[in-house]
PDB file of N, CA and C in Angstrom:
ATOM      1  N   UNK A   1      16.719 -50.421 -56.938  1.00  0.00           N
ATOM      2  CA  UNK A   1      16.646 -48.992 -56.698  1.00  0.00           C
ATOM      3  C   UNK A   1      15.231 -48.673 -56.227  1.00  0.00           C
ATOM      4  N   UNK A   2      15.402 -48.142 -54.931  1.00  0.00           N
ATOM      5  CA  UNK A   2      13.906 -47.806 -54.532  1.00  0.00           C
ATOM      6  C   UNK A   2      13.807 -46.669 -54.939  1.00  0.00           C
ATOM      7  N   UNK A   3      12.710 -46.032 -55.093  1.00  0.00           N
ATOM      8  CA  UNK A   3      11.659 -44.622 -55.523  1.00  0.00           C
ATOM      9  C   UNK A   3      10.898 -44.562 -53.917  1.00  0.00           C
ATOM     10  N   UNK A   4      11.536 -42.871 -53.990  1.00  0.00           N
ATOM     11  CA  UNK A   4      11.095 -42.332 -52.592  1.00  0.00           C
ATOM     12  C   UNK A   4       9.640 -41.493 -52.944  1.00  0.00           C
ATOM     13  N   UNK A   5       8.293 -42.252 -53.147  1.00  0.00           N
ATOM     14  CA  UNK A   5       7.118 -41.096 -53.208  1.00  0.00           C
ATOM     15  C   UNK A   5       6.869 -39.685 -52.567  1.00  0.00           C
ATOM     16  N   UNK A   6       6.933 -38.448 -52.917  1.00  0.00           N
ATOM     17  CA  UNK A   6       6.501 -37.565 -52.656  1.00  0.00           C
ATOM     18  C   UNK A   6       5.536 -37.509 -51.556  1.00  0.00           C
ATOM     19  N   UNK A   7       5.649 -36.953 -50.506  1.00  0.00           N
ATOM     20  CA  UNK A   7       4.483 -36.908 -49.104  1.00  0.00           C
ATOM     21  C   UNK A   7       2.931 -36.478 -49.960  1.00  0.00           C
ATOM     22  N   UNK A   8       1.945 -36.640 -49.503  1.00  0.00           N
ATOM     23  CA  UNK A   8       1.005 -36.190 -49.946  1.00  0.00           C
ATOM     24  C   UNK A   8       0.229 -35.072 -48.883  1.00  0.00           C
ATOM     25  N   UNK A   9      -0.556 -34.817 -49.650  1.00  0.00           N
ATOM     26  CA  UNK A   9      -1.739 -33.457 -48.854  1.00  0.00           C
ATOM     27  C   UNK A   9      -2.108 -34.211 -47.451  1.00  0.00           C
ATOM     28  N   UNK A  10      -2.291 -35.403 -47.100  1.00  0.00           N
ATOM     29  CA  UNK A  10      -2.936 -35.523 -45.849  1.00  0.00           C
ATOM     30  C   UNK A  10      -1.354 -36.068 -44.876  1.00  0.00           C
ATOM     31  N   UNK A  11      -0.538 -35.974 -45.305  1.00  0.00           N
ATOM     32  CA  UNK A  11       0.905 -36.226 -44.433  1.00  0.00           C
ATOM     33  C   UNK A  11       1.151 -34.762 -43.776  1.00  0.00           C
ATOM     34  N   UNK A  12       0.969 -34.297 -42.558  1.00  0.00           N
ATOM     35  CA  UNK A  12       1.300 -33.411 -41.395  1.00  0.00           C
ATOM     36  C   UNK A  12       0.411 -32.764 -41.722  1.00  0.00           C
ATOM     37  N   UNK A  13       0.448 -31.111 -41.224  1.00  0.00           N
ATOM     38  CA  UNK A  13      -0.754 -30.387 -40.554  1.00  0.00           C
ATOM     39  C   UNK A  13      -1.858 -30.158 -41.477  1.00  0.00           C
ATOM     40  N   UNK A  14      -2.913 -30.046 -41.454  1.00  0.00           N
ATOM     41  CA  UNK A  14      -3.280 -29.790 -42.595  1.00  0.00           C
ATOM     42  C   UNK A  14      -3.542 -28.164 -43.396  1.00  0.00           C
ATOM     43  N   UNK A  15      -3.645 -28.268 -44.562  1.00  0.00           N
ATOM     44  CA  UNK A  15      -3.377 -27.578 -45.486  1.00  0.00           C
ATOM     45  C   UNK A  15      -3.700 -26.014 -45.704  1.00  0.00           C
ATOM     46  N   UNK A  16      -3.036 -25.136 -45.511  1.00  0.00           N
ATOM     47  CA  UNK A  16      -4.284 -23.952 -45.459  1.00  0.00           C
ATOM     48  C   UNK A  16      -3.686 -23.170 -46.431  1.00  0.00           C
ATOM     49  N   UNK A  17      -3.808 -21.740 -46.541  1.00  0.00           N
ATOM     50  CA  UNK A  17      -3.615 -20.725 -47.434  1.00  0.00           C
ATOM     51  C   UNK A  17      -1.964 -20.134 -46.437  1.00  0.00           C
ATOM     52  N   UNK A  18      -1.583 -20.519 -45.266  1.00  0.00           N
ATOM     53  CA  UNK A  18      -0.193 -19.581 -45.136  1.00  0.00           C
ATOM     54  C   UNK A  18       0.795 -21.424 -45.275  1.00  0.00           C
ATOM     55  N   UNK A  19       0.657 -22.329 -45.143  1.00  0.00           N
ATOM     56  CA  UNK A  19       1.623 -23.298 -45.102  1.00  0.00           C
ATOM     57  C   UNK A  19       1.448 -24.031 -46.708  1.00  0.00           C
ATOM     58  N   UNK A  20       0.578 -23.110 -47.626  1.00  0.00           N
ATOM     59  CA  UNK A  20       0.634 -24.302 -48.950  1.00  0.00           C
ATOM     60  C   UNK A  20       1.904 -24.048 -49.601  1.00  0.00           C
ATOM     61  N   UNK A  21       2.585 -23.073 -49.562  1.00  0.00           N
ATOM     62  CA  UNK A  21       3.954 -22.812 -50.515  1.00  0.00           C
ATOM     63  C   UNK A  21       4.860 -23.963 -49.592  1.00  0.00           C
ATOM     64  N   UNK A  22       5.215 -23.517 -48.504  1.00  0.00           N
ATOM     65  CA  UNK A  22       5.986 -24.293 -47.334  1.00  0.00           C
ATOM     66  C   UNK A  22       5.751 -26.308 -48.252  1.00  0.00           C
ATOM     67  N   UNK A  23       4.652 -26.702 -48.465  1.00  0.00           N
ATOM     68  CA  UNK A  23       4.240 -27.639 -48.157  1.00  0.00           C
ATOM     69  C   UNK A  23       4.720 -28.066 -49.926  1.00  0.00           C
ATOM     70  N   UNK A  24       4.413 -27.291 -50.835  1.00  0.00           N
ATOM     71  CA  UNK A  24       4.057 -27.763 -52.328  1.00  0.00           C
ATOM     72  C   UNK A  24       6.227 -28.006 -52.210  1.00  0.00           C
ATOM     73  N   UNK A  25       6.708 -26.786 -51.666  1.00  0.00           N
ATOM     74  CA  UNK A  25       8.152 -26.535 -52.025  1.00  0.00           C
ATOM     75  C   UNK A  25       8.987 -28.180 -50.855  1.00  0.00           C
ATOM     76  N   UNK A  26       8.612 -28.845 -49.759  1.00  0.00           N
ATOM     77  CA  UNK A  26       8.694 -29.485 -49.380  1.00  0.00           C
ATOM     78  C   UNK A  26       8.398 -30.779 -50.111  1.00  0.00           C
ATOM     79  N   UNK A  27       7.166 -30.778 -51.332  1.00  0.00           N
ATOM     80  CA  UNK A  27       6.931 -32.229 -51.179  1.00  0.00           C
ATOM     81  C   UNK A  27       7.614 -31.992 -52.647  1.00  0.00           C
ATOM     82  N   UNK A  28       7.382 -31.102 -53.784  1.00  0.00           N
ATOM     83  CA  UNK A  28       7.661 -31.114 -54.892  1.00  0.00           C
ATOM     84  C   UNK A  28       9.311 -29.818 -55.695  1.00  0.00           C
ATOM     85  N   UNK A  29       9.634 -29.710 -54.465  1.00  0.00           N
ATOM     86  CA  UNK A  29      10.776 -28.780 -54.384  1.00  0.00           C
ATOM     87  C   UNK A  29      12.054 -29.254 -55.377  1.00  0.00           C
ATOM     88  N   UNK A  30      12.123 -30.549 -54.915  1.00  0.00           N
ATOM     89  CA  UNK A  30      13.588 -30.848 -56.095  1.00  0.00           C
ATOM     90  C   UNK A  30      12.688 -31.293 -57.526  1.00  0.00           C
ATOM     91  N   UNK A  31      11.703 -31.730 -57.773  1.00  0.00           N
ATOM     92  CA  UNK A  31      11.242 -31.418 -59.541  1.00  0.00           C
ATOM     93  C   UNK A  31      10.934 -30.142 -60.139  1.00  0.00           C
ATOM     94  N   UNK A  32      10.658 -29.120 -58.896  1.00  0.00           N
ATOM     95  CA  UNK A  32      10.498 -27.929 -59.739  1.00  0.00           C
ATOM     96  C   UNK A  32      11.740 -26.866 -59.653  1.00  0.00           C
ATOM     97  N   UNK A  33      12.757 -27.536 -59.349  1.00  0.00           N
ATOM     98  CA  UNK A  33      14.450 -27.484 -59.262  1.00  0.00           C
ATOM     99  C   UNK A  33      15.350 -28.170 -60.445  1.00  0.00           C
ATOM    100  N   UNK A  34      14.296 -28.931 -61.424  1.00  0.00           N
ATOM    101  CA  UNK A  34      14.747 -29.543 -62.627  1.00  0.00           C
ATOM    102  C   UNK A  34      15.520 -30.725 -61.659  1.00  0.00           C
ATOM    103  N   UNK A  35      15.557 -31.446 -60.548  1.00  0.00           N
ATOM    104  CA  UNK A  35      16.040 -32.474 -60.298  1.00  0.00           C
ATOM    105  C   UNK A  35      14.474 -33.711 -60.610  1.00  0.00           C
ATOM    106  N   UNK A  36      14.927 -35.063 -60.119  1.00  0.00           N
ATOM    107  CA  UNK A  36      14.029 -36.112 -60.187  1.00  0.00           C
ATOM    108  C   UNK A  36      13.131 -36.815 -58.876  1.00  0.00           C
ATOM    109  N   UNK A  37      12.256 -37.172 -58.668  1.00  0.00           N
ATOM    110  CA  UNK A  37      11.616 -37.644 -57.514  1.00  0.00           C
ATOM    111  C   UNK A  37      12.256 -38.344 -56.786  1.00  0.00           C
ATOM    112  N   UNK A  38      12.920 -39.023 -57.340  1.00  0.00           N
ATOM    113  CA  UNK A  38      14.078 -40.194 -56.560  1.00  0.00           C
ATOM    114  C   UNK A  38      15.542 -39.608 -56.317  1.00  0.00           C
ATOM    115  N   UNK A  39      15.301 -38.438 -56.464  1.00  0.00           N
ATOM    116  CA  UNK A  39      16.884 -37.502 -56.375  1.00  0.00           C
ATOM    117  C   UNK A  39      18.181 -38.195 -56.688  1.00  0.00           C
ATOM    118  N   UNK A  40      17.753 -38.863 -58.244  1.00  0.00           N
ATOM    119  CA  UNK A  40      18.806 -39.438 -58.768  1.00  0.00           C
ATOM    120  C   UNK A  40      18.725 -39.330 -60.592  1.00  0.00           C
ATOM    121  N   UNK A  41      19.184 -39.387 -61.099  1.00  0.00           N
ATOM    122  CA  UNK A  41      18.689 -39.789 -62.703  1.00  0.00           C
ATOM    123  C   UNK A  41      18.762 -38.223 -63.784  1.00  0.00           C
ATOM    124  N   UNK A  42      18.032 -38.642 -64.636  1.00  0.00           N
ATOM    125  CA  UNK A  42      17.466 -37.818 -65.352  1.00  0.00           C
ATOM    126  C   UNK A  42      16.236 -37.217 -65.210  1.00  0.00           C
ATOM    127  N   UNK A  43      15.592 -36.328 -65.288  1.00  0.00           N
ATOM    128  CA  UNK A  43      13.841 -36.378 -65.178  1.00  0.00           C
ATOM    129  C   UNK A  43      13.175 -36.425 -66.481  1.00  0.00           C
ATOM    130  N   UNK A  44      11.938 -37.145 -66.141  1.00  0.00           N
ATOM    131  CA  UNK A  44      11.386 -37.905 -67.077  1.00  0.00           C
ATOM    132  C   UNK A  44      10.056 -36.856 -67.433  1.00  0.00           C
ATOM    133  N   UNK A  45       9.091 -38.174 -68.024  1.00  0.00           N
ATOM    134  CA  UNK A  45       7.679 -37.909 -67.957  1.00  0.00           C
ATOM    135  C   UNK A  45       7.112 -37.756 -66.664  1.00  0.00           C
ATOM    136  N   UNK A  46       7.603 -38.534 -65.844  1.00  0.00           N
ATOM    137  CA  UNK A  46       6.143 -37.949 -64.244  1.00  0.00           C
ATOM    138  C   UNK A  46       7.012 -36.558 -63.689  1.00  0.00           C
ATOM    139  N   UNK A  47       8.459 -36.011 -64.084  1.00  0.00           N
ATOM    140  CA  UNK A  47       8.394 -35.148 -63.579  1.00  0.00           C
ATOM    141  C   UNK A  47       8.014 -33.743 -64.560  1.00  0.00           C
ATOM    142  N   UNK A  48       8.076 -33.904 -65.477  1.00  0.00           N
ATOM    143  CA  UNK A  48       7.130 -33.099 -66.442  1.00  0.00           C
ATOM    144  C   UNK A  48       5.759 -32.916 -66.314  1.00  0.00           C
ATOM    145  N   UNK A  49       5.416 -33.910 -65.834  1.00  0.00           N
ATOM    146  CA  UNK A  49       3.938 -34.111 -65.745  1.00  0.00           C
ATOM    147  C   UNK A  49       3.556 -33.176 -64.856  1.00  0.00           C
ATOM    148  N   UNK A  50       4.318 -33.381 -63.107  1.00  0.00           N
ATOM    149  CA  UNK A  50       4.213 -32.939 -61.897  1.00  0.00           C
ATOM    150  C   UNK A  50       4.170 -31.272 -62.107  1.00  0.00           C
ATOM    151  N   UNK A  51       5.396 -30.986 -62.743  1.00  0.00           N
ATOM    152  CA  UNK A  51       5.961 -29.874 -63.256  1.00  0.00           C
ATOM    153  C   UNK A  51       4.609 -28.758 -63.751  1.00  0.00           C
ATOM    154  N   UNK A  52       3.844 -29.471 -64.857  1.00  0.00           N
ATOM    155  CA  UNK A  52       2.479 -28.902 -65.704  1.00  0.00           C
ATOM    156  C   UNK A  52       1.603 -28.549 -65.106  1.00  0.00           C
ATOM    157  N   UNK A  53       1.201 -29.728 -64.400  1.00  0.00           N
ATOM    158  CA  UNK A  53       0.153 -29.900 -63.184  1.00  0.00           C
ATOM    159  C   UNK A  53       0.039 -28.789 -62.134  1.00  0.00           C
ATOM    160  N   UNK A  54       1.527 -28.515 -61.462  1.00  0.00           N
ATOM    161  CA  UNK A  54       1.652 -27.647 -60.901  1.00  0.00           C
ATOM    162  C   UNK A  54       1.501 -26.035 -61.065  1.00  0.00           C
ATOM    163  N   UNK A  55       2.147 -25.708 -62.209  1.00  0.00           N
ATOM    164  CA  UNK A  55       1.995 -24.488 -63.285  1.00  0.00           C
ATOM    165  C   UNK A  55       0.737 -24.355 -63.390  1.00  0.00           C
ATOM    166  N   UNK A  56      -0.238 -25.511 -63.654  1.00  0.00           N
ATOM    167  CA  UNK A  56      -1.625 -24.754 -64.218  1.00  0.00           C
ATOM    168  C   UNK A  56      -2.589 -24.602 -62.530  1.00  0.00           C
ATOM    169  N   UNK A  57      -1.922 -25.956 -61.944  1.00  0.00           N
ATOM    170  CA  UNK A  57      -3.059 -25.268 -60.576  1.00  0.00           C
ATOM    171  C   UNK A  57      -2.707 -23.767 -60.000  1.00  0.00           C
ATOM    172  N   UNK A  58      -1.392 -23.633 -59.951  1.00  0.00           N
ATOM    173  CA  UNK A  58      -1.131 -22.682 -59.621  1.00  0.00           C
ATOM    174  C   UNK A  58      -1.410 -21.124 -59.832  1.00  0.00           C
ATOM    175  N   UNK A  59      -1.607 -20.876 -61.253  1.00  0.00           N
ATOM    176  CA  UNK A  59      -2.359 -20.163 -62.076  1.00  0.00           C
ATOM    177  C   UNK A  59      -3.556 -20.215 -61.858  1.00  0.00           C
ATOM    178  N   UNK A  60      -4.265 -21.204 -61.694  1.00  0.00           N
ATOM    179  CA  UNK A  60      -6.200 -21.173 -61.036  1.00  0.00           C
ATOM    180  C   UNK A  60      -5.892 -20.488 -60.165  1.00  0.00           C
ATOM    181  N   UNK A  61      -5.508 -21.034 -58.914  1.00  0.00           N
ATOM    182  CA  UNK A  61      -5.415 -20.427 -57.538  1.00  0.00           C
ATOM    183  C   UNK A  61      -5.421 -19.049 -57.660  1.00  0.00           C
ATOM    184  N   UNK A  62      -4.290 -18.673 -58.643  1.00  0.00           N
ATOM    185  CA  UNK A  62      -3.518 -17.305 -58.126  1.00  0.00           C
ATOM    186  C   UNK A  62      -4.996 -16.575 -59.041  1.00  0.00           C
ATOM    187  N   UNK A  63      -5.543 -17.057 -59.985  1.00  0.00           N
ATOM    188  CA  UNK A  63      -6.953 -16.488 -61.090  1.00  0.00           C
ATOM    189  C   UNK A  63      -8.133 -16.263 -59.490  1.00  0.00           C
ATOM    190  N   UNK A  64      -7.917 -17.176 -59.126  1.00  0.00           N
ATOM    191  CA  UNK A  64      -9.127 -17.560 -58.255  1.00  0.00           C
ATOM    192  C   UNK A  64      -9.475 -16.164 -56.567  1.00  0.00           C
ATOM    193  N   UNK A  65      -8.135 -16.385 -56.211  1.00  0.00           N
ATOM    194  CA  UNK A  65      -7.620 -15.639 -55.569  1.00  0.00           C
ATOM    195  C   UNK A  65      -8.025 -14.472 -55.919  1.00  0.00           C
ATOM    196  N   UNK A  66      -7.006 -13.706 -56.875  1.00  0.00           N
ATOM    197  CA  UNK A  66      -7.538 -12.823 -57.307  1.00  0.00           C
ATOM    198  C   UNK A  66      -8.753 -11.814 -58.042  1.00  0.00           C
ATOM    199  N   UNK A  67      -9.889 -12.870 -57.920  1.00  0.00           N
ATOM    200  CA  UNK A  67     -11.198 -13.232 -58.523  1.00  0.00           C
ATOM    201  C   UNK A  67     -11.301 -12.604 -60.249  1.00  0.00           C
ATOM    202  N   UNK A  68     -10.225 -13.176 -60.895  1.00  0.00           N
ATOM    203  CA  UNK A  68     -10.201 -13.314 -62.458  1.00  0.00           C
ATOM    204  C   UNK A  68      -9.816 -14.450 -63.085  1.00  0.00           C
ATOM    205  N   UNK A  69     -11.128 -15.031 -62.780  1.00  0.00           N
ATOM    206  CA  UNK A  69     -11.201 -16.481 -63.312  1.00  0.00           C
ATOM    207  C   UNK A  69     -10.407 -16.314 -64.553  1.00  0.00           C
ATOM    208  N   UNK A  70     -10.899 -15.603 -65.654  1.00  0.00           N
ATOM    209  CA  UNK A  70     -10.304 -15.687 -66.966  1.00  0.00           C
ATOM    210  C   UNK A  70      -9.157 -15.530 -67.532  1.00  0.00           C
ATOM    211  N   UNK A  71      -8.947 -14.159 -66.187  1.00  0.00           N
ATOM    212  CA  UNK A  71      -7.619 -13.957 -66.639  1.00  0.00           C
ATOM    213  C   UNK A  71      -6.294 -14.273 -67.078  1.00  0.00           C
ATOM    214  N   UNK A  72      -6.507 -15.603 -66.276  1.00  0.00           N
ATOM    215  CA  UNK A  72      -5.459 -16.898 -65.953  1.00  0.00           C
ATOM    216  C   UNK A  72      -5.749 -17.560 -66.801  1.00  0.00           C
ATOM    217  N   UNK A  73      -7.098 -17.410 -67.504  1.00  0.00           N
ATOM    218  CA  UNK A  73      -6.946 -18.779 -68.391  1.00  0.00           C
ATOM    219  C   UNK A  73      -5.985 -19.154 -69.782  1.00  0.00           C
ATOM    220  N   UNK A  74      -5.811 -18.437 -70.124  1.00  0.00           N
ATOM    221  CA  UNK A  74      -4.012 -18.019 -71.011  1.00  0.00           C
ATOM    222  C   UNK A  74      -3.342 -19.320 -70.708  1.00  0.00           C
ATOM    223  N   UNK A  75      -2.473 -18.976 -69.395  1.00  0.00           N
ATOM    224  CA  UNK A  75      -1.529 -19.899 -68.988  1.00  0.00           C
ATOM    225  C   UNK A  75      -2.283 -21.123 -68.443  1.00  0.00           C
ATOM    226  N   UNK A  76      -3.324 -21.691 -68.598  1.00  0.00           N
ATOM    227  CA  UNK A  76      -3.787 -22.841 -68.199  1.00  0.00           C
ATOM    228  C   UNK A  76      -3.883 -23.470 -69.298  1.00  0.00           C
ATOM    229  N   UNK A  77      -4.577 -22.589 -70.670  1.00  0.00           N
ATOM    230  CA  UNK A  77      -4.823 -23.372 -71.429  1.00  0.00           C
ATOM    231  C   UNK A  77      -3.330 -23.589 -72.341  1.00  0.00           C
ATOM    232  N   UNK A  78      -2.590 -22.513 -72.402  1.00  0.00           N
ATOM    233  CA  UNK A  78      -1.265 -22.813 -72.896  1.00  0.00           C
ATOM    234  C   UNK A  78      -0.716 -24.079 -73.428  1.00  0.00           C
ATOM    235  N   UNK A  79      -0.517 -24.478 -72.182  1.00  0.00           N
ATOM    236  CA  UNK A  79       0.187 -26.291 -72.833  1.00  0.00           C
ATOM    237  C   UNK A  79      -0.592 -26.856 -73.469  1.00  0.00           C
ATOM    238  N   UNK A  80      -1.933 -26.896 -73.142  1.00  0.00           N
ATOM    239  CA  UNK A  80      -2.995 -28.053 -73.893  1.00  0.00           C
ATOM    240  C   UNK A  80      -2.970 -27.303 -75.215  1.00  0.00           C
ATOM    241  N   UNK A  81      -3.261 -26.119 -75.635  1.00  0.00           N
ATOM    242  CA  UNK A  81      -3.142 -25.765 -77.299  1.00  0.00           C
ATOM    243  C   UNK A  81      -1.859 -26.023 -77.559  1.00  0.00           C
ATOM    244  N   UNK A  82      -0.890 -25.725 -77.089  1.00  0.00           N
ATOM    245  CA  UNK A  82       0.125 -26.424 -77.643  1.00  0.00           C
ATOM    246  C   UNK A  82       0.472 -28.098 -77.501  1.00  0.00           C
ATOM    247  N   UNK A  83      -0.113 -28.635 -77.090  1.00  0.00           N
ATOM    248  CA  UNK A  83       0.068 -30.049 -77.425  1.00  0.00           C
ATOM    249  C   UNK A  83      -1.016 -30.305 -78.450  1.00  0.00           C
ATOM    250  N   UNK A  84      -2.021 -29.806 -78.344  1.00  0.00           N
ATOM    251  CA  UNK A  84      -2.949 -29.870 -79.998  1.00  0.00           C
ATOM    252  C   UNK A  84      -2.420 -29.177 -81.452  1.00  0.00           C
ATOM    253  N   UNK A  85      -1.757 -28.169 -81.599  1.00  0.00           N
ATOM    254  CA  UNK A  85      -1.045 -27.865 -82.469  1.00  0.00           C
ATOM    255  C   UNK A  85      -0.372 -28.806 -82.696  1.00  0.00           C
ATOM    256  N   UNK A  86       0.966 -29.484 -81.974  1.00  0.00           N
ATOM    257  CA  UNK A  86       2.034 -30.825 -82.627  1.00  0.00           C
ATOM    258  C   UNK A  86       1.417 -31.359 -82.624  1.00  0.00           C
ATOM    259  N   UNK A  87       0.268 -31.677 -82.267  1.00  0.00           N
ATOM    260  CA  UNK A  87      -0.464 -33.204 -82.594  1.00  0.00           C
ATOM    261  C   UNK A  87      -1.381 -33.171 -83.768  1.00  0.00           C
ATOM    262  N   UNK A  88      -1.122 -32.410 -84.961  1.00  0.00           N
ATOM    263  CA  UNK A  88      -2.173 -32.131 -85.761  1.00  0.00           C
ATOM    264  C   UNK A  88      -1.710 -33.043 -87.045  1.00  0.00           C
TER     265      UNK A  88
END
């Protein structure tokens, strides 16, 4: 069973502020669809992972963007206090 890798940031045009949705929903569209990278299976840990990763950059950006760094920081830090809470 081959595993089809996800395109990365330097695969076609490059990257700006009107083609990054186009591009994130193209390369990471079926994990944040609750499907799997290999568009087969169950989803695991790397698509959880992908999943997190995504959520918190996304939240910078949109903090950043909107120039309230802090504001965002809520939902960034979110998962990480909650993975320190169960891990206590």
């Amino acid at each position: 069973m081959s595993k089809r890798k996800p395109s990365r940031a330097s695969d076609g045009p490059e990257l700006s502020t009107k083609n990054h949705i186009e591009r994130k929903d193209a390369t990471y569209g079926k994990v944040l669809a609750g499907r799997t990278l290999a568009g087969e299976g169950k989803p695991g840990d790397a698509e959880a992972n992908i999943k997190m990763h995504l959520t918190n950059l996304m939240a910078a950006a949109k903090a950043i963007q909107e120039n309230k760094i802090l504001g965002g920081a809520d939902e960034i830090l979110s998962p990480i206090w909650m993975l320190c809470i169960m891990n206590r």
